[in-house]
PDB file of N, CA and C in Angstrom:
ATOM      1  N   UNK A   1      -8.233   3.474  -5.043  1.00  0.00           N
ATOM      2  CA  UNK A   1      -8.510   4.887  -4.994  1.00  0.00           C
ATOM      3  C   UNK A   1      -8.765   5.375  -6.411  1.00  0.00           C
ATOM      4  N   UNK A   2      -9.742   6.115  -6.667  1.00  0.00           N
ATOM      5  CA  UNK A   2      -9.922   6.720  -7.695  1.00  0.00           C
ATOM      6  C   UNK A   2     -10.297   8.230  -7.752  1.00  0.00           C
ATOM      7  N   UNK A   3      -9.561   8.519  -8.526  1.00  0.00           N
ATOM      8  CA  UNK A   3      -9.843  10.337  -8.572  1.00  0.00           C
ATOM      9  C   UNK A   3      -8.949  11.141  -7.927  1.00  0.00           C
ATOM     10  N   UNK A   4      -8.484  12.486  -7.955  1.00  0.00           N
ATOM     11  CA  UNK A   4      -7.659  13.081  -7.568  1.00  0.00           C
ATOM     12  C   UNK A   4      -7.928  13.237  -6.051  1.00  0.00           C
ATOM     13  N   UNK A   5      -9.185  13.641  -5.522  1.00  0.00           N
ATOM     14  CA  UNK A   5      -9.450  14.196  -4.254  1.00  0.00           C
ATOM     15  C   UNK A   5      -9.238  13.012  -3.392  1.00  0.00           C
ATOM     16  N   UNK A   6      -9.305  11.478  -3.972  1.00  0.00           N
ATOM     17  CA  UNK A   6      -9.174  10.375  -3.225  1.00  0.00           C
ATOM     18  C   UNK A   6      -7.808  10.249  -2.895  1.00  0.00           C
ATOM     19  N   UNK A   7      -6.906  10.272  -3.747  1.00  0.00           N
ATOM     20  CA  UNK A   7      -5.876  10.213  -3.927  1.00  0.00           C
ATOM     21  C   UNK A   7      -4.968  11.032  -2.619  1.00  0.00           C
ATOM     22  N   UNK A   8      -5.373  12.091  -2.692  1.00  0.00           N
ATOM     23  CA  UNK A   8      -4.624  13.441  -2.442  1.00  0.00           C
ATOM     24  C   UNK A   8      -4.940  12.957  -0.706  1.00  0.00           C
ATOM     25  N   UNK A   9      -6.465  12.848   0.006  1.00  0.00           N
ATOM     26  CA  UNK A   9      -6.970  12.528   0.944  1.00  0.00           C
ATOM     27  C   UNK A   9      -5.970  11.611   1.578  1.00  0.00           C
ATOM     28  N   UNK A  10      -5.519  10.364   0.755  1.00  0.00           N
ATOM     29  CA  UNK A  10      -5.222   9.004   1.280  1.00  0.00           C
ATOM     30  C   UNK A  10      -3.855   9.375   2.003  1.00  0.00           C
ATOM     31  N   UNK A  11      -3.061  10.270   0.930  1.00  0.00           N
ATOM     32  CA  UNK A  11      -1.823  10.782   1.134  1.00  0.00           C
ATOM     33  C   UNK A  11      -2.093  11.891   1.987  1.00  0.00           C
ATOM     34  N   UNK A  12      -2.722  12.521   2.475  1.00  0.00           N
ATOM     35  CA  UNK A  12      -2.288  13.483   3.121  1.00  0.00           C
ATOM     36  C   UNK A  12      -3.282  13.007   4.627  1.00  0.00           C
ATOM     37  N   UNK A  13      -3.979  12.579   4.800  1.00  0.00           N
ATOM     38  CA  UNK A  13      -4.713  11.859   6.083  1.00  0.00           C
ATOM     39  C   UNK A  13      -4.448  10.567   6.498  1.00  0.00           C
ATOM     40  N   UNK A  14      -4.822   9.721   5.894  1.00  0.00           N
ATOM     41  CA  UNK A  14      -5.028   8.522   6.295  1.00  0.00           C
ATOM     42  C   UNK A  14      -3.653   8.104   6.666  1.00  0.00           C
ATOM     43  N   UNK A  15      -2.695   8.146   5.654  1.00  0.00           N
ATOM     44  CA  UNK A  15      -1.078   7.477   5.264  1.00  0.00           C
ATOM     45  C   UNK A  15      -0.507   7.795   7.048  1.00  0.00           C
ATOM     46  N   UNK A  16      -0.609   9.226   7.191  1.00  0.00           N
ATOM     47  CA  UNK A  16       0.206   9.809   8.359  1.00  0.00           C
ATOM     48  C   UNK A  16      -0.064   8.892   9.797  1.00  0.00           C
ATOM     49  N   UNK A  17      -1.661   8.222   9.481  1.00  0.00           N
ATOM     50  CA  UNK A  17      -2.344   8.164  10.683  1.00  0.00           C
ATOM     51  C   UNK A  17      -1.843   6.287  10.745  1.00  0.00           C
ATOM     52  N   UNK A  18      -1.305   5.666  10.072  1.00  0.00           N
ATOM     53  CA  UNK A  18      -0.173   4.424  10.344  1.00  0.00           C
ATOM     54  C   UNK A  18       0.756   4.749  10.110  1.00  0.00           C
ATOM     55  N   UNK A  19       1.308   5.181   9.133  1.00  0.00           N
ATOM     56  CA  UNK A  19       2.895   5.346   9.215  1.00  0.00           C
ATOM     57  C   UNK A  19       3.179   6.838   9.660  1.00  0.00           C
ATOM     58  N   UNK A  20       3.607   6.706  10.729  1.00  0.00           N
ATOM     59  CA  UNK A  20       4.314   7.824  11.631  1.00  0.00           C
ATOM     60  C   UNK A  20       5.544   8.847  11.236  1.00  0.00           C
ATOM     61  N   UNK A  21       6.292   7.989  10.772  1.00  0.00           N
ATOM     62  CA  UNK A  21       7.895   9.046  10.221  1.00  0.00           C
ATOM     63  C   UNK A  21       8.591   7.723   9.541  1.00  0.00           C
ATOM     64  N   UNK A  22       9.700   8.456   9.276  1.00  0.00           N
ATOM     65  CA  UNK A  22      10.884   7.875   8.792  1.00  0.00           C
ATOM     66  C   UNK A  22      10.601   6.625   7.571  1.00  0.00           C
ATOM     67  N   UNK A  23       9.601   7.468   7.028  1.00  0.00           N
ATOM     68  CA  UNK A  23       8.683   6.322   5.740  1.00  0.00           C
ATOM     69  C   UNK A  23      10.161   6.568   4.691  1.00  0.00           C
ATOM     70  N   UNK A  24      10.483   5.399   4.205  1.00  0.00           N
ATOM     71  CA  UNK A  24      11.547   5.473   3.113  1.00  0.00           C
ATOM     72  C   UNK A  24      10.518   4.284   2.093  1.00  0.00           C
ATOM     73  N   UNK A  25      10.828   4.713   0.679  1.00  0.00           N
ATOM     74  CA  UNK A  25      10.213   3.456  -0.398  1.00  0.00           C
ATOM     75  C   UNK A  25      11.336   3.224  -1.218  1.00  0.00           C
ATOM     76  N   UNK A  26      12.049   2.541  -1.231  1.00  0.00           N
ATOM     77  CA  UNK A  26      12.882   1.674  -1.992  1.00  0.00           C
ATOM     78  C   UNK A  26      12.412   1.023  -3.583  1.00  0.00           C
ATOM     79  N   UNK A  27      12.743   1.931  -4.675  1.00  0.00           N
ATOM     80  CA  UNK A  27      11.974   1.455  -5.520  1.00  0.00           C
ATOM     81  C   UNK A  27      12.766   0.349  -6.510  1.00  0.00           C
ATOM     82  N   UNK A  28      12.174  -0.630  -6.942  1.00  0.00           N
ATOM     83  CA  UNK A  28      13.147  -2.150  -7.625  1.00  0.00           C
ATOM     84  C   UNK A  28      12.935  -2.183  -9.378  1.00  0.00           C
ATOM     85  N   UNK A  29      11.739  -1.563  -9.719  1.00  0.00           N
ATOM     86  CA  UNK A  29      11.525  -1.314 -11.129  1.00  0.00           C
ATOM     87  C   UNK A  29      10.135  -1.105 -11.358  1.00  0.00           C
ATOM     88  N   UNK A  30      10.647  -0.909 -12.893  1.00  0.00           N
ATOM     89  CA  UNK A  30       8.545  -0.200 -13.073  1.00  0.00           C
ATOM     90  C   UNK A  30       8.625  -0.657 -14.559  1.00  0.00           C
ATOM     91  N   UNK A  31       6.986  -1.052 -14.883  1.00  0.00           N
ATOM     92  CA  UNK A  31       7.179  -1.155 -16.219  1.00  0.00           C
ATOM     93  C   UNK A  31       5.904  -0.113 -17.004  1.00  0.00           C
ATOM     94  N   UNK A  32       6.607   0.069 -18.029  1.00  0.00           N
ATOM     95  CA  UNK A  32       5.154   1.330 -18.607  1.00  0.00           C
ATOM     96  C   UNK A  32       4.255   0.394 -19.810  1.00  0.00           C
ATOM     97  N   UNK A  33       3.423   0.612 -20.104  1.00  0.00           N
ATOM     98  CA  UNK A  33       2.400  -0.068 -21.042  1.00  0.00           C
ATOM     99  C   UNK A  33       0.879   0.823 -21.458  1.00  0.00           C
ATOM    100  N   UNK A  34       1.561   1.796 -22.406  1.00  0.00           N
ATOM    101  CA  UNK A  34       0.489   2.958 -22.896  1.00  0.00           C
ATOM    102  C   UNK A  34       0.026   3.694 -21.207  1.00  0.00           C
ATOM    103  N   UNK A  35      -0.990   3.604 -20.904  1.00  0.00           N
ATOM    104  CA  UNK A  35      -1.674   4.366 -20.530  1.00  0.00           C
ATOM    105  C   UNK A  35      -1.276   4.331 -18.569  1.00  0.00           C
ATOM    106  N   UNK A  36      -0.886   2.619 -18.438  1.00  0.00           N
ATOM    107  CA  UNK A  36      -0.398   2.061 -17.204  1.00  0.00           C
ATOM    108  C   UNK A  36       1.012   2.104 -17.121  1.00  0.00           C
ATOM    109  N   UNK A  37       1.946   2.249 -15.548  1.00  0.00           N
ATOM    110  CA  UNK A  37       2.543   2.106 -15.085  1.00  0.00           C
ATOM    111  C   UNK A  37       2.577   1.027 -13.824  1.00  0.00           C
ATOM    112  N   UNK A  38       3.614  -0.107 -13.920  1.00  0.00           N
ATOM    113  CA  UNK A  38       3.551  -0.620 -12.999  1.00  0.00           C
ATOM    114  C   UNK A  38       4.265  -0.328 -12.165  1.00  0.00           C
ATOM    115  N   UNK A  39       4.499  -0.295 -10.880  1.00  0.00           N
ATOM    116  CA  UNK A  39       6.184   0.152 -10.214  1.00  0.00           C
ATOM    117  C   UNK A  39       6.370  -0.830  -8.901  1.00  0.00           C
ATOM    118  N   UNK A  40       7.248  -1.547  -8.551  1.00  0.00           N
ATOM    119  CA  UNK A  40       7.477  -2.564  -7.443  1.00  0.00           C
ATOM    120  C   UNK A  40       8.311  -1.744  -6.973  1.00  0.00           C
ATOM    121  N   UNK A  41       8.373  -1.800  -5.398  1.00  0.00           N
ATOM    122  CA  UNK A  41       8.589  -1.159  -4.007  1.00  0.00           C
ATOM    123  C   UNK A  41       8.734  -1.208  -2.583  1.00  0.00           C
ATOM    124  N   UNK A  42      10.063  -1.476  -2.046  1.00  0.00           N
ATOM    125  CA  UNK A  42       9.490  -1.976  -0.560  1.00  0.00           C
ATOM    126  C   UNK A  42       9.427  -0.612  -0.064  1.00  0.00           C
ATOM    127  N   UNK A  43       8.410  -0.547   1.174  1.00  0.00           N
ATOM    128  CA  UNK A  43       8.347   0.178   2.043  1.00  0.00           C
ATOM    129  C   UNK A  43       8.771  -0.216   3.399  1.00  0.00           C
ATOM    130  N   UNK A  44       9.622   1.086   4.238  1.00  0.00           N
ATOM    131  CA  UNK A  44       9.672   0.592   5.953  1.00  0.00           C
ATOM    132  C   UNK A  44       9.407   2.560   6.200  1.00  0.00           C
ATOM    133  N   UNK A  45       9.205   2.093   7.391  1.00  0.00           N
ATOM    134  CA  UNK A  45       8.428   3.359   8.234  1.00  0.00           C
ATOM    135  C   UNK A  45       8.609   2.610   9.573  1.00  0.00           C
ATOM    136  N   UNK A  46       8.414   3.977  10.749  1.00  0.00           N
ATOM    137  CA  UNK A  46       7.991   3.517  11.792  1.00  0.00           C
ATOM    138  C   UNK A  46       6.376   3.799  12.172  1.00  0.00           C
ATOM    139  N   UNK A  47       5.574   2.921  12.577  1.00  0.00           N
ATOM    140  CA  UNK A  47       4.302   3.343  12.733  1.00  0.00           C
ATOM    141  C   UNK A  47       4.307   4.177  13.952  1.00  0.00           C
ATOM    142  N   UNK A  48       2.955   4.262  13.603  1.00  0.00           N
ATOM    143  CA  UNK A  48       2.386   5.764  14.896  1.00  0.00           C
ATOM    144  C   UNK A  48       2.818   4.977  16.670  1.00  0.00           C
ATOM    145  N   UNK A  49       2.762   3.824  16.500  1.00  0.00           N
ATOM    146  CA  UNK A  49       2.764   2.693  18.335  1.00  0.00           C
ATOM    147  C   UNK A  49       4.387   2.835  17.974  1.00  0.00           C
ATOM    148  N   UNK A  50       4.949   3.388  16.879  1.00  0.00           N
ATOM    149  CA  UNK A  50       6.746   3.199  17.452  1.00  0.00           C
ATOM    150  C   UNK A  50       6.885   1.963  16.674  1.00  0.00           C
ATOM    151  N   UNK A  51       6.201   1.398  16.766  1.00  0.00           N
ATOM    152  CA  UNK A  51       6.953  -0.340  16.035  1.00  0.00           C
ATOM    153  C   UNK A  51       7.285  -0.143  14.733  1.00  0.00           C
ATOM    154  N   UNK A  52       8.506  -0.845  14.217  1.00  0.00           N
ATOM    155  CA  UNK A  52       8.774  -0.561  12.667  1.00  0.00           C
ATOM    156  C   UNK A  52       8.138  -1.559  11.855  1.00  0.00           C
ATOM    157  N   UNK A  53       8.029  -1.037  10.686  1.00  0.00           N
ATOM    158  CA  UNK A  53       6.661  -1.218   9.078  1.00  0.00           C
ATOM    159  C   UNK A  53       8.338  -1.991   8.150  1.00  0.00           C
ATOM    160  N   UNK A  54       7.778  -2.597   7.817  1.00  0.00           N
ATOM    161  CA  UNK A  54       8.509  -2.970   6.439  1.00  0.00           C
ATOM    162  C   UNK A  54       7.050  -3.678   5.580  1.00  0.00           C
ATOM    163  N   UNK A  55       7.539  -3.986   3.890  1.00  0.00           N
ATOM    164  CA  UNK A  55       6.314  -4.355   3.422  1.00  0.00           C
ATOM    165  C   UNK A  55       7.046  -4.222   1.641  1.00  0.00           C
ATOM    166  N   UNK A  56       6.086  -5.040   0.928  1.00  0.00           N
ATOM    167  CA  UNK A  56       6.967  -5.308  -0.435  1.00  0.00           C
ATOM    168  C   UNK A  56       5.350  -4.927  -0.872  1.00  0.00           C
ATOM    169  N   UNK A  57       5.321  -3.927  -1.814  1.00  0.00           N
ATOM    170  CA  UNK A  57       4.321  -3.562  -3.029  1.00  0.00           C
ATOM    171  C   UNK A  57       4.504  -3.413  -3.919  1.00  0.00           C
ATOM    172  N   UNK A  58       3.557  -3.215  -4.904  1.00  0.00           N
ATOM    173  CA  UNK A  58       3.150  -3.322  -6.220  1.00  0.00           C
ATOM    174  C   UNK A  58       1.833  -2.599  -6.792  1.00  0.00           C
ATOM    175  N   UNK A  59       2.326  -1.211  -6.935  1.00  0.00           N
ATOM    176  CA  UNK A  59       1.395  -0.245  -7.576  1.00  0.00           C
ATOM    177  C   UNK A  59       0.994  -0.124  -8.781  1.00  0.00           C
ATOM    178  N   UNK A  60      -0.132  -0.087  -8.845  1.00  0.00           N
ATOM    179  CA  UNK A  60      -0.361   0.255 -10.697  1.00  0.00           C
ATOM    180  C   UNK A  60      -1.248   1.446 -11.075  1.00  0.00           C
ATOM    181  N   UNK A  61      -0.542   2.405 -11.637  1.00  0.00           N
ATOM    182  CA  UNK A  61      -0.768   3.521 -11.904  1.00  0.00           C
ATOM    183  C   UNK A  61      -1.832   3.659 -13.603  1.00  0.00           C
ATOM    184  N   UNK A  62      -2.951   4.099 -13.299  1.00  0.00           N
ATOM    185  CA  UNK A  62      -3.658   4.519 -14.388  1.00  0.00           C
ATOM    186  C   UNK A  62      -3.525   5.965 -14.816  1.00  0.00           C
ATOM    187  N   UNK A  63      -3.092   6.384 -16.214  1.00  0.00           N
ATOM    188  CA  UNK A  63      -2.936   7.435 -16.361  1.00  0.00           C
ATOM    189  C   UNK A  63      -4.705   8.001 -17.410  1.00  0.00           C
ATOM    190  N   UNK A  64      -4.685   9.537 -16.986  1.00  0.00           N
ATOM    191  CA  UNK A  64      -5.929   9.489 -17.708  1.00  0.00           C
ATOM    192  C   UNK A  64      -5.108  11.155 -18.443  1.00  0.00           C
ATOM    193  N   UNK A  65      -5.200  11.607 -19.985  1.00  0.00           N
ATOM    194  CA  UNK A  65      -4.618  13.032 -19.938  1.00  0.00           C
ATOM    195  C   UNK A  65      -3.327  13.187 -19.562  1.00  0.00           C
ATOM    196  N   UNK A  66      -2.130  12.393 -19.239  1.00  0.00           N
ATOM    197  CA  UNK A  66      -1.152  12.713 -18.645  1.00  0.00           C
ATOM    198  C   UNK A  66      -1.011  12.370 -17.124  1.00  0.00           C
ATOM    199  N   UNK A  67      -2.036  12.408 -16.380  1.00  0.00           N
ATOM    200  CA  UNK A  67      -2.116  12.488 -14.955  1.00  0.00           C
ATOM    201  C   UNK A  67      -2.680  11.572 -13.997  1.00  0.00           C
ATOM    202  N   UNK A  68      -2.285  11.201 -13.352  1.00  0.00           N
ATOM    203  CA  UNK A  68      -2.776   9.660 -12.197  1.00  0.00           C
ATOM    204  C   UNK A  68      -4.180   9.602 -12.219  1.00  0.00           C
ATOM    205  N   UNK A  69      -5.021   9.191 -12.732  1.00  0.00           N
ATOM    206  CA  UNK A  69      -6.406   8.691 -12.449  1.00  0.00           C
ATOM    207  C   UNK A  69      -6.630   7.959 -11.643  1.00  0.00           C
ATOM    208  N   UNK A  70      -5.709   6.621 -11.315  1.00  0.00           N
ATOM    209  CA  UNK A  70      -6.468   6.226 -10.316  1.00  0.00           C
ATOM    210  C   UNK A  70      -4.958   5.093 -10.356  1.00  0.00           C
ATOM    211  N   UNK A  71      -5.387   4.773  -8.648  1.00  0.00           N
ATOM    212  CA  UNK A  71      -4.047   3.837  -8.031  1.00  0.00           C
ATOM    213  C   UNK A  71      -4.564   2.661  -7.676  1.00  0.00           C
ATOM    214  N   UNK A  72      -4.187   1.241  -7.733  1.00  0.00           N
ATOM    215  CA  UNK A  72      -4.037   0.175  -7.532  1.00  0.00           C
ATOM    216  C   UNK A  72      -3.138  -0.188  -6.940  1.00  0.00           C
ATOM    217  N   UNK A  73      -3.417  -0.561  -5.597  1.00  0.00           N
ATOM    218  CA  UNK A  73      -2.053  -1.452  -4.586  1.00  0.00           C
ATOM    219  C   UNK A  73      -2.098  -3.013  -4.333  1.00  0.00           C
ATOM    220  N   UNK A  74      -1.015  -3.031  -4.487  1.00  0.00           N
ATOM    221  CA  UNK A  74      -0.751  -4.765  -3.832  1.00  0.00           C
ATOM    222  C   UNK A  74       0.067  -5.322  -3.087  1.00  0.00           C
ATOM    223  N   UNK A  75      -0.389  -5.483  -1.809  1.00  0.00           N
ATOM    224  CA  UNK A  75       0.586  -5.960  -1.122  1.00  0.00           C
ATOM    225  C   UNK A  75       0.049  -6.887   0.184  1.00  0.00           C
ATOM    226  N   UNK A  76       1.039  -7.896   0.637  1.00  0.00           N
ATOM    227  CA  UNK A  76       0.724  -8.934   1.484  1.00  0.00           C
ATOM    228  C   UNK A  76      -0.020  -8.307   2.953  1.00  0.00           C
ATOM    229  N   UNK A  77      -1.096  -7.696   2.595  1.00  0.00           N
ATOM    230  CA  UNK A  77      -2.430  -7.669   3.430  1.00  0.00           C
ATOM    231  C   UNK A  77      -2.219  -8.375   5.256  1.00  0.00           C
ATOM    232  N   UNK A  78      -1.794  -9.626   4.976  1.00  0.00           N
ATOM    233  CA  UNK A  78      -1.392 -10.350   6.100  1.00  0.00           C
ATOM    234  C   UNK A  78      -0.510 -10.050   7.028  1.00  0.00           C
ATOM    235  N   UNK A  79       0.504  -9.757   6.095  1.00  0.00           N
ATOM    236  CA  UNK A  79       1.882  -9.182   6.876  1.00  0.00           C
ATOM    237  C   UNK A  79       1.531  -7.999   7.828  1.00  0.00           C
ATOM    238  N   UNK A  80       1.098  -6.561   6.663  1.00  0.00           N
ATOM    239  CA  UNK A  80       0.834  -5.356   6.627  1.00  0.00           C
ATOM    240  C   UNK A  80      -0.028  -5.513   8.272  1.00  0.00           C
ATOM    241  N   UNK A  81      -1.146  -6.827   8.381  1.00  0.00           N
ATOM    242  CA  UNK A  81      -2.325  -6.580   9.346  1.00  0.00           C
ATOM    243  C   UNK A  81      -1.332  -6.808  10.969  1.00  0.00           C
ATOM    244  N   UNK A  82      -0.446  -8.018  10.283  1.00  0.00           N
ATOM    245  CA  UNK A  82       0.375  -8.591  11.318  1.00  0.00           C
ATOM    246  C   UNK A  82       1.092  -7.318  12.551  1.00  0.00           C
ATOM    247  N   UNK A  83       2.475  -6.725  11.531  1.00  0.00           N
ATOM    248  CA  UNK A  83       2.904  -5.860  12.063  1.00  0.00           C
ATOM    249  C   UNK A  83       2.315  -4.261  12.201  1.00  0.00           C
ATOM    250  N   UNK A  84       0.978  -4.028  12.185  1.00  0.00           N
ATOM    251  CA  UNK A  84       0.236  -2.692  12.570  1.00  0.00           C
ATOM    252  C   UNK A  84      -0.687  -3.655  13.811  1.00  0.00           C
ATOM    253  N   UNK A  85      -1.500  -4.370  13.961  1.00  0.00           N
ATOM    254  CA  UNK A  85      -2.342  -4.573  15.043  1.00  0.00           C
ATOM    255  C   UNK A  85      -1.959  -5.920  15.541  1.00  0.00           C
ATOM    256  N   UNK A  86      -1.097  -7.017  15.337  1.00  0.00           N
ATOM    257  CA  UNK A  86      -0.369  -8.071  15.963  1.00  0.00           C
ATOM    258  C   UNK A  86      -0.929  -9.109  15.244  1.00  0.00           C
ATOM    259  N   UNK A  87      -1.123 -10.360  16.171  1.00  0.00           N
ATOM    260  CA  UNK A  87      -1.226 -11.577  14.874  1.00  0.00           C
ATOM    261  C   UNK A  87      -2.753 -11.706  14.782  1.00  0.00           C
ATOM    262  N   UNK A  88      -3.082 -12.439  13.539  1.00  0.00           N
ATOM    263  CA  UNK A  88      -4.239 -12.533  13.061  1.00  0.00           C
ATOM    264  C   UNK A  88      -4.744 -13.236  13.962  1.00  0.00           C
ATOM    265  N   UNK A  89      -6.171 -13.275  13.965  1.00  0.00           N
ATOM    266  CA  UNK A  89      -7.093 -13.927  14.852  1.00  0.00           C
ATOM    267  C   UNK A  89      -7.279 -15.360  13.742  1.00  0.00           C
ATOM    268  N   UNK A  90      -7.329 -16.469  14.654  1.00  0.00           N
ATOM    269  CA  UNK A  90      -7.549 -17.884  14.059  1.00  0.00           C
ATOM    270  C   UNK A  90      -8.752 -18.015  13.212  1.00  0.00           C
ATOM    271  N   UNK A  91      -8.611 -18.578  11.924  1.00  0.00           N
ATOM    272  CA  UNK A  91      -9.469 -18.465  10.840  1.00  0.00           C
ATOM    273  C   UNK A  91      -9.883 -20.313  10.937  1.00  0.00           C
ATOM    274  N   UNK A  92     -11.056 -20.118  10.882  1.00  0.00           N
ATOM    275  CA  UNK A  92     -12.064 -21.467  10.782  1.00  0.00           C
ATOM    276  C   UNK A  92     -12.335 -21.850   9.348  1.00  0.00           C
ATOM    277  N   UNK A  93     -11.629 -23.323   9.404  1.00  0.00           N
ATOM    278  CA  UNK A  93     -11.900 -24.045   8.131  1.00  0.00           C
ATOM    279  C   UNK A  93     -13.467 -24.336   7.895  1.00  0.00           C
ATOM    280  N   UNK A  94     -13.975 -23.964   6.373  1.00  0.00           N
ATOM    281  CA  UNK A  94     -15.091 -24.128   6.352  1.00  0.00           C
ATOM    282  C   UNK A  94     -15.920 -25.310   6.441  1.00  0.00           C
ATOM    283  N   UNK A  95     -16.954 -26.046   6.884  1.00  0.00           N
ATOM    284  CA  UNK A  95     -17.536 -27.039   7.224  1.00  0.00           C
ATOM    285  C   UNK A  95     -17.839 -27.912   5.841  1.00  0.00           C
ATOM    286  N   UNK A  96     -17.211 -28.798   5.771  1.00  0.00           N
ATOM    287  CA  UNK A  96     -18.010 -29.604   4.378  1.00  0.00           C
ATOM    288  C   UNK A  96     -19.151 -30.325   4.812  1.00  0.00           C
ATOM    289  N   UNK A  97     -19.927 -30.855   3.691  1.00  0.00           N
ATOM    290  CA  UNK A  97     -21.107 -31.638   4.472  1.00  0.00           C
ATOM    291  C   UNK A  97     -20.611 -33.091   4.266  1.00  0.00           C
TER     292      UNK A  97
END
């Protein structure tokens, strides 16, 4: 995400529309480096289907002026896909010749 209006959007639309309530973030540490912030974090929530979210991230905060320019997330994609829409669909090893 970049830019305030992206930002603001993600959090106030999108976020609500998987995680349903009872979002708690557990934060484990952060490190600062001039202009960046890193911060590690688990998240649990219950999603919008009722089923409960857990999930381990890793944000990195760009500051531009004092103020969030832009966000960087990281987190196990797999898991995240697992427990919102169920298990992954079987992935095909690529063909050598």
């Amino acid at each position: 995400m970049v830019g305030r209006k992206a930002i603001v959007r993600f959090f106030t639309e999108g976020f609500p529309r998987l995680l349903a309530r009872d979002v708690t973030v557990t934060f484990h540490g952060s490190h600062t480096d001039g202009d960046r912030v890193t911060v590690e974090a688990t998240m649990t929530a219950t999603l919008a289907n009722g089923s409960p979210y857990t999930n381990d991230y890793c944000f990195l905060f760009e500051l531009r002026d004092g103020l969030i320019h832009r966000v960087r997330e990281y987190v196990d994609t797999a898991r995240g896909h697992r427990m919102i829409f169920g298990e992954l669909p079987e992935q095909t090893s690529p063909t050598r010749p």
